[in-house]
PDB file of N, CA and C in Angstrom:
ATOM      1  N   UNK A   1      10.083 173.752-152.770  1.00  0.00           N
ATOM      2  CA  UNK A   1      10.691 174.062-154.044  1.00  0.00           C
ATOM      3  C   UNK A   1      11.780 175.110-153.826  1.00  0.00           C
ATOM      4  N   UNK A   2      12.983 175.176-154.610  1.00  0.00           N
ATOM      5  CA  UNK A   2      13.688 175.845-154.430  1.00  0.00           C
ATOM      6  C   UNK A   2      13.884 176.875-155.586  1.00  0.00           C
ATOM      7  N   UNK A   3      14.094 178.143-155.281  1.00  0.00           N
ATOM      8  CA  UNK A   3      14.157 178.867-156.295  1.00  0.00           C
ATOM      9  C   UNK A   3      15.373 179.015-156.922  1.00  0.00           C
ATOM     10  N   UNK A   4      15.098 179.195-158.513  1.00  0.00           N
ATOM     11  CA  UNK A   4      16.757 179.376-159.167  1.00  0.00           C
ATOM     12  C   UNK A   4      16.530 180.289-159.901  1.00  0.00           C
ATOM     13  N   UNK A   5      17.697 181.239-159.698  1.00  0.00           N
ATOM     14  CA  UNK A   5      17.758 182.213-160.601  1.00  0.00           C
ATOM     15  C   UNK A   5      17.572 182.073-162.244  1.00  0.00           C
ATOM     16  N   UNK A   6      17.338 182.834-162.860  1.00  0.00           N
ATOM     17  CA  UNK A   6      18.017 182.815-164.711  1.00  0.00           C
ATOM     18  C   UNK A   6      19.496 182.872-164.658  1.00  0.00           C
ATOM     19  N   UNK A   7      19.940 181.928-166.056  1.00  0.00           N
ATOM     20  CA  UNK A   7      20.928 182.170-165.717  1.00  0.00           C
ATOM     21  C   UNK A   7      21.599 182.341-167.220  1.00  0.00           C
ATOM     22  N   UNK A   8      22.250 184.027-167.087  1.00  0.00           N
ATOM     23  CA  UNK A   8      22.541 184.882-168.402  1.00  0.00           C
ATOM     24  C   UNK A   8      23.015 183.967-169.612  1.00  0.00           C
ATOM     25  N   UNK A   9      21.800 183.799-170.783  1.00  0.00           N
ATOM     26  CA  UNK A   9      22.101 183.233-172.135  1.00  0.00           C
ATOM     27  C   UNK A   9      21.872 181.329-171.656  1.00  0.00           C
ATOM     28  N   UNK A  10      21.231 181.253-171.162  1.00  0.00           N
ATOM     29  CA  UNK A  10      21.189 179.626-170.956  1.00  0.00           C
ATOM     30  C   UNK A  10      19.134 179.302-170.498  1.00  0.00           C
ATOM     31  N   UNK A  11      18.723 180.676-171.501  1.00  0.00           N
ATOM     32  CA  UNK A  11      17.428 180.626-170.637  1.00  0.00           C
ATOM     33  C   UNK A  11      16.594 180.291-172.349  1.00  0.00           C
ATOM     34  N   UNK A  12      15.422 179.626-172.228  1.00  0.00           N
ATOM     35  CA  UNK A  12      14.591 179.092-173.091  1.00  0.00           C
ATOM     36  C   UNK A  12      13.173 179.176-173.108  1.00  0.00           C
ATOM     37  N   UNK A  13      12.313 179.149-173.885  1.00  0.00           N
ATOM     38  CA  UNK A  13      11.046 179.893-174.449  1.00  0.00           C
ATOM     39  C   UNK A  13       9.740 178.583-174.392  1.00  0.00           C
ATOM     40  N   UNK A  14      11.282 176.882-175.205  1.00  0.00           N
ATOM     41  CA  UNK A  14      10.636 176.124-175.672  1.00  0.00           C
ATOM     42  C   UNK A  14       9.945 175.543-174.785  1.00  0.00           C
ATOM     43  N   UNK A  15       8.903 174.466-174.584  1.00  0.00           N
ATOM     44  CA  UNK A  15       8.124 173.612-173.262  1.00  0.00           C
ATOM     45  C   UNK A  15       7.513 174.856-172.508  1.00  0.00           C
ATOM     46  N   UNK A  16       7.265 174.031-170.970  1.00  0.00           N
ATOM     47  CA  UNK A  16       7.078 174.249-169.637  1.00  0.00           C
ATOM     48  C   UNK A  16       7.781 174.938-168.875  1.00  0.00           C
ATOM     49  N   UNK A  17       9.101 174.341-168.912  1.00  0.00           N
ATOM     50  CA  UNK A  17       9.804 175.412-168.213  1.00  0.00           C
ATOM     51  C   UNK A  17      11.238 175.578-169.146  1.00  0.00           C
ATOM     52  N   UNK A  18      12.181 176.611-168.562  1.00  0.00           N
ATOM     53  CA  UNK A  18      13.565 177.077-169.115  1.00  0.00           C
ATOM     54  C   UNK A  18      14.045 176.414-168.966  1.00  0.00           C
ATOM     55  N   UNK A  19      15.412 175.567-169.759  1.00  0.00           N
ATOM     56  CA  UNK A  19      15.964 174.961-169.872  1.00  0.00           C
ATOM     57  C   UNK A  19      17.327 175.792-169.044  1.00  0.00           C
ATOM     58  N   UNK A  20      17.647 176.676-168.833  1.00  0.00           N
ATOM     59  CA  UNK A  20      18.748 177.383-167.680  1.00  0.00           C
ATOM     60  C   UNK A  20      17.878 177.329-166.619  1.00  0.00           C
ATOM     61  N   UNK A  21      17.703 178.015-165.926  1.00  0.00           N
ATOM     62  CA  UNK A  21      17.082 178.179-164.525  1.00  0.00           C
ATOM     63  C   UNK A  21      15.822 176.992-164.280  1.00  0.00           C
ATOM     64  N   UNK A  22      15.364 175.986-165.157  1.00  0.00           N
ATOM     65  CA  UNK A  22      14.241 175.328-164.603  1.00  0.00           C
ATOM     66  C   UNK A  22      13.072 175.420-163.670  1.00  0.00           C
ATOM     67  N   UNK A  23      12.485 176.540-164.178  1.00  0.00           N
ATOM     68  CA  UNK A  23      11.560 177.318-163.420  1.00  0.00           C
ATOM     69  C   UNK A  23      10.469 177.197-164.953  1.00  0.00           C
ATOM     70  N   UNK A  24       9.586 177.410-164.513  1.00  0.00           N
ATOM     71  CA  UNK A  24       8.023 177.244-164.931  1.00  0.00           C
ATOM     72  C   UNK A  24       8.168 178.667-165.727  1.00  0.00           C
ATOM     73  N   UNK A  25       7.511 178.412-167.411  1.00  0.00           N
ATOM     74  CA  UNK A  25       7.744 180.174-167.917  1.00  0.00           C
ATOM     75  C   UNK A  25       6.333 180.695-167.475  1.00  0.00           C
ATOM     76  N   UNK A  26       5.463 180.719-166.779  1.00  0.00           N
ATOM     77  CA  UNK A  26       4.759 180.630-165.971  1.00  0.00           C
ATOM     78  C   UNK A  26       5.247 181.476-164.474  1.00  0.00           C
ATOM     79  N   UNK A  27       6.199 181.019-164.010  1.00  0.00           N
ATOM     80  CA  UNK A  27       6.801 181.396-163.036  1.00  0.00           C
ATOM     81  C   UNK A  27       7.343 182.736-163.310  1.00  0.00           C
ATOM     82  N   UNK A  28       8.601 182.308-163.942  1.00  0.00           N
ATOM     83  CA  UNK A  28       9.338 183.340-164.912  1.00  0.00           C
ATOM     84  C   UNK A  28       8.536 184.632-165.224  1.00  0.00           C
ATOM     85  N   UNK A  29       7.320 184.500-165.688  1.00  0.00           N
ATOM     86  CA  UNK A  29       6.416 185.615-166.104  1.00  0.00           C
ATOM     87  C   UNK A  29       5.680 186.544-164.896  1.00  0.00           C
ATOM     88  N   UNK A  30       5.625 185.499-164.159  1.00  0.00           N
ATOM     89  CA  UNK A  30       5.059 186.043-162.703  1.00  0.00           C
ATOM     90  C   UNK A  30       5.986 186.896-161.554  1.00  0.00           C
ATOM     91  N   UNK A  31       7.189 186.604-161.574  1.00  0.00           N
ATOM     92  CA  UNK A  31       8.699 186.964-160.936  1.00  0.00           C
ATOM     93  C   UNK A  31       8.679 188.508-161.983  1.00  0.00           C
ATOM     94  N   UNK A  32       9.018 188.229-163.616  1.00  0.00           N
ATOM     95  CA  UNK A  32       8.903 189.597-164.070  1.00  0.00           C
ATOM     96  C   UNK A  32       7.596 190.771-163.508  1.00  0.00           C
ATOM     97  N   UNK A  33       6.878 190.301-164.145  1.00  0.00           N
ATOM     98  CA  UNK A  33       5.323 191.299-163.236  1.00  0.00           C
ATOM     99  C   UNK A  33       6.102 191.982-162.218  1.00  0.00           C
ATOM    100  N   UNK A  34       5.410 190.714-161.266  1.00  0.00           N
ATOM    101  CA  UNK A  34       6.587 191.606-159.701  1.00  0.00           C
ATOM    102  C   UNK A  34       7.702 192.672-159.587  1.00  0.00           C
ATOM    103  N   UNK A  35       8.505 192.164-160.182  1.00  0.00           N
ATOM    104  CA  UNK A  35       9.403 193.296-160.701  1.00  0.00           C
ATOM    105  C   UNK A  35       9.182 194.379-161.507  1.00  0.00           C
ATOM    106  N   UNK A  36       8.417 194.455-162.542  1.00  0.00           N
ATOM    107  CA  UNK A  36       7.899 195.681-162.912  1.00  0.00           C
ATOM    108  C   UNK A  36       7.051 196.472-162.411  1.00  0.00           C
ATOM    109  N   UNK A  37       5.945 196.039-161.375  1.00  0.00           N
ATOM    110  CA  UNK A  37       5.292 196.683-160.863  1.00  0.00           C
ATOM    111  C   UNK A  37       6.092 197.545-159.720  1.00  0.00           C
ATOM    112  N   UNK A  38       7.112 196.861-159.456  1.00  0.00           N
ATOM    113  CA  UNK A  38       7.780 197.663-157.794  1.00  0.00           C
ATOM    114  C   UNK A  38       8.559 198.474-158.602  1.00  0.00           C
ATOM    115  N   UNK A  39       9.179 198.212-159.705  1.00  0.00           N
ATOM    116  CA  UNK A  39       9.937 199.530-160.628  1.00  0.00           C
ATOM    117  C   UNK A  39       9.055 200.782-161.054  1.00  0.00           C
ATOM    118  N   UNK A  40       7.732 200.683-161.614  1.00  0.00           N
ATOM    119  CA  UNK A  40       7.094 201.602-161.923  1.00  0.00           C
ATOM    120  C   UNK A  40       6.676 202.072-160.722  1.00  0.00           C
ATOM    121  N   UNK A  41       6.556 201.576-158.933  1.00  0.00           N
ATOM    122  CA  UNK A  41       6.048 202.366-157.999  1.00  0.00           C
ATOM    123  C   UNK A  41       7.489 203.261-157.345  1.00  0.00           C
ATOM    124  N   UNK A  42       8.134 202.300-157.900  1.00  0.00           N
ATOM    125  CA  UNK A  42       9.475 203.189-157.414  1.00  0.00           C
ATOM    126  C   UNK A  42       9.461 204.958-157.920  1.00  0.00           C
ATOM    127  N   UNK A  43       9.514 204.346-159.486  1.00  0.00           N
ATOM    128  CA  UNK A  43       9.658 205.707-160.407  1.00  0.00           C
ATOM    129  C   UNK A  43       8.258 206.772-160.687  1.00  0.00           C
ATOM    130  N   UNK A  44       7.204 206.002-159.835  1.00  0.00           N
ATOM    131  CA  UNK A  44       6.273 207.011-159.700  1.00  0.00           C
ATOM    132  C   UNK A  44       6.438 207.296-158.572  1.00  0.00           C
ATOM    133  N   UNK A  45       6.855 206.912-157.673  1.00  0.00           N
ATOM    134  CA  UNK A  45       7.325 207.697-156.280  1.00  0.00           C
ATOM    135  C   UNK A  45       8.296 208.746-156.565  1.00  0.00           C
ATOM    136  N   UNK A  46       8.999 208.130-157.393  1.00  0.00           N
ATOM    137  CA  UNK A  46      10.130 209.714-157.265  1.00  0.00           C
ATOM    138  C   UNK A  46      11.777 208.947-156.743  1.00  0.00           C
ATOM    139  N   UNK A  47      11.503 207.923-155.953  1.00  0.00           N
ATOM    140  CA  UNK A  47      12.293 207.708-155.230  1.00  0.00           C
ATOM    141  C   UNK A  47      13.760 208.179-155.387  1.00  0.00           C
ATOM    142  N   UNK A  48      14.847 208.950-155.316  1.00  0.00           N
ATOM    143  CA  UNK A  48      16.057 209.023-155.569  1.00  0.00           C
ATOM    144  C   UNK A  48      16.926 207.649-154.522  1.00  0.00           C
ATOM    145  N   UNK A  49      16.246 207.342-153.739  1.00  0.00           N
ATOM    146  CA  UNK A  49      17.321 206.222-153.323  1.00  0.00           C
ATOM    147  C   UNK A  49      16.958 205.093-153.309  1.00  0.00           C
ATOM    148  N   UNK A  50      17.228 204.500-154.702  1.00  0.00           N
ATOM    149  CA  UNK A  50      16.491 203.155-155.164  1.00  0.00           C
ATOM    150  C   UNK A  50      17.050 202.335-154.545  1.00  0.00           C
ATOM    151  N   UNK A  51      18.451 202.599-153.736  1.00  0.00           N
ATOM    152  CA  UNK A  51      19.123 201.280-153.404  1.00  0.00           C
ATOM    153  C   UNK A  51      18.640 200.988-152.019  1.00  0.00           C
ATOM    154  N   UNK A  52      17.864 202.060-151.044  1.00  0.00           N
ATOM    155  CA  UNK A  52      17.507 201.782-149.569  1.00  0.00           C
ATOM    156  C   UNK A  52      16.045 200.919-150.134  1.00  0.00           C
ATOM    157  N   UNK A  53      15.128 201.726-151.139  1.00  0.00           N
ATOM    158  CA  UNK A  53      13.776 200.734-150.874  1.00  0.00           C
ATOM    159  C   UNK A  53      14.198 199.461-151.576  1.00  0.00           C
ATOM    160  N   UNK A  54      15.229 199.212-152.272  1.00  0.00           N
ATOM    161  CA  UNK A  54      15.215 198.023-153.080  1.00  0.00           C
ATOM    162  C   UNK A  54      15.852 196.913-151.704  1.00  0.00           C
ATOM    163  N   UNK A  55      16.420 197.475-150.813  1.00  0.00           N
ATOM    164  CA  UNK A  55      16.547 196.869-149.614  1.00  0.00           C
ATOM    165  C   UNK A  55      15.840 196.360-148.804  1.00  0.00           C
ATOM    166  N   UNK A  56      14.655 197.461-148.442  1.00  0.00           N
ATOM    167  CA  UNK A  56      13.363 197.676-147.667  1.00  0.00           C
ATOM    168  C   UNK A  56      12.608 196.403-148.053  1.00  0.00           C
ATOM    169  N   UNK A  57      12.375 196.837-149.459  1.00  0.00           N
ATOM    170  CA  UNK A  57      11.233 195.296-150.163  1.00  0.00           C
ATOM    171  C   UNK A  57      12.308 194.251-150.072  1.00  0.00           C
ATOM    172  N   UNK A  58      13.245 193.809-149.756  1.00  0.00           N
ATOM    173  CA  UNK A  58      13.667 192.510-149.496  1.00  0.00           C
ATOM    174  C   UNK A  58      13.767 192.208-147.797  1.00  0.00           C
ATOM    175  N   UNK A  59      14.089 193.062-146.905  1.00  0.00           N
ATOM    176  CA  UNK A  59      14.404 192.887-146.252  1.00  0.00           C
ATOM    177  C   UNK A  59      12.387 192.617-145.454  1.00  0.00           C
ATOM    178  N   UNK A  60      11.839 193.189-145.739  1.00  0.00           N
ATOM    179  CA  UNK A  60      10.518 193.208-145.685  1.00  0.00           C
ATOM    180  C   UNK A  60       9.824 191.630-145.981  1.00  0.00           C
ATOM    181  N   UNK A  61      10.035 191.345-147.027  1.00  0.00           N
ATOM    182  CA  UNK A  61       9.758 190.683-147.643  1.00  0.00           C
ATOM    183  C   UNK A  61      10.213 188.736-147.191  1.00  0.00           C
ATOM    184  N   UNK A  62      11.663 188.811-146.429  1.00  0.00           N
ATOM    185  CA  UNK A  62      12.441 187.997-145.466  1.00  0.00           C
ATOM    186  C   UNK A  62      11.090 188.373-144.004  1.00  0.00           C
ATOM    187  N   UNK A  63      10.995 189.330-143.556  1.00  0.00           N
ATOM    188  CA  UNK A  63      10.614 189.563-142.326  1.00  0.00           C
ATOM    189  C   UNK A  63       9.186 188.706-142.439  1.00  0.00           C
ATOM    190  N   UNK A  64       8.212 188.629-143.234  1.00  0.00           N
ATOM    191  CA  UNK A  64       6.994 188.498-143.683  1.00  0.00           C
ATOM    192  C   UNK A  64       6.819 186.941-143.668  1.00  0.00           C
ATOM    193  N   UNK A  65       8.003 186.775-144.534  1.00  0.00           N
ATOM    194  CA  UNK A  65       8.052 185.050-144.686  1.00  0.00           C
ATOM    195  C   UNK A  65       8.821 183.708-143.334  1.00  0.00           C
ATOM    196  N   UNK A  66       9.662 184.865-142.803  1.00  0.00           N
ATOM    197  CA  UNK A  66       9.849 184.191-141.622  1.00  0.00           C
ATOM    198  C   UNK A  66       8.910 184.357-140.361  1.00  0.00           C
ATOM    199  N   UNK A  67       8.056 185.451-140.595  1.00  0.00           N
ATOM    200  CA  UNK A  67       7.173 185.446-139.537  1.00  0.00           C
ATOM    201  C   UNK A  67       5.475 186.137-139.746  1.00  0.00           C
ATOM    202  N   UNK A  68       5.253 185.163-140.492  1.00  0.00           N
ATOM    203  CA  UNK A  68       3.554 185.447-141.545  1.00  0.00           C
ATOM    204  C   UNK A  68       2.849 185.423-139.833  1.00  0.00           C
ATOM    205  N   UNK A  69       2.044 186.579-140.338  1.00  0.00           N
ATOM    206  CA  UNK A  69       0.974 186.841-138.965  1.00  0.00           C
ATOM    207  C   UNK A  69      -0.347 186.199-139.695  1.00  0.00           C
TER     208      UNK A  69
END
């Protein structure tokens, strides 16, 4: 499966999935989570340099999936 972004003002509530991005609101809901949880550990960390860990968790995150132990 390939992932697709949202895509700004073309996104929908109605059915199964969004009618912009065609992703499962299911999905959609699960992708948000994720993202809020790493925002609130960010900002309970303190972090001032959101832009290195917001790097870290991707670049991490590539490393993991190309090479699952």
């Amino acid at each position: 499966m390939k992932f697709n972004p949202c895509i700004p003002g073309k996104c929908t509530e109605d059915g199964t999935h969004c009618e912009g991005c065609r992703r499962t609101h299911e999905e959609i809901a699960e992708t948000k989570k994720l993202v809020k949880e790493l925002v609130s550990f960010s900002q309970k960390m303190g972090y001032e340099n959101i832009d290195d860990f917001s790097s870290f968790i991707g670049q991490s995150l590539l490393k993991k999936l190309h090479n699952p132990i």
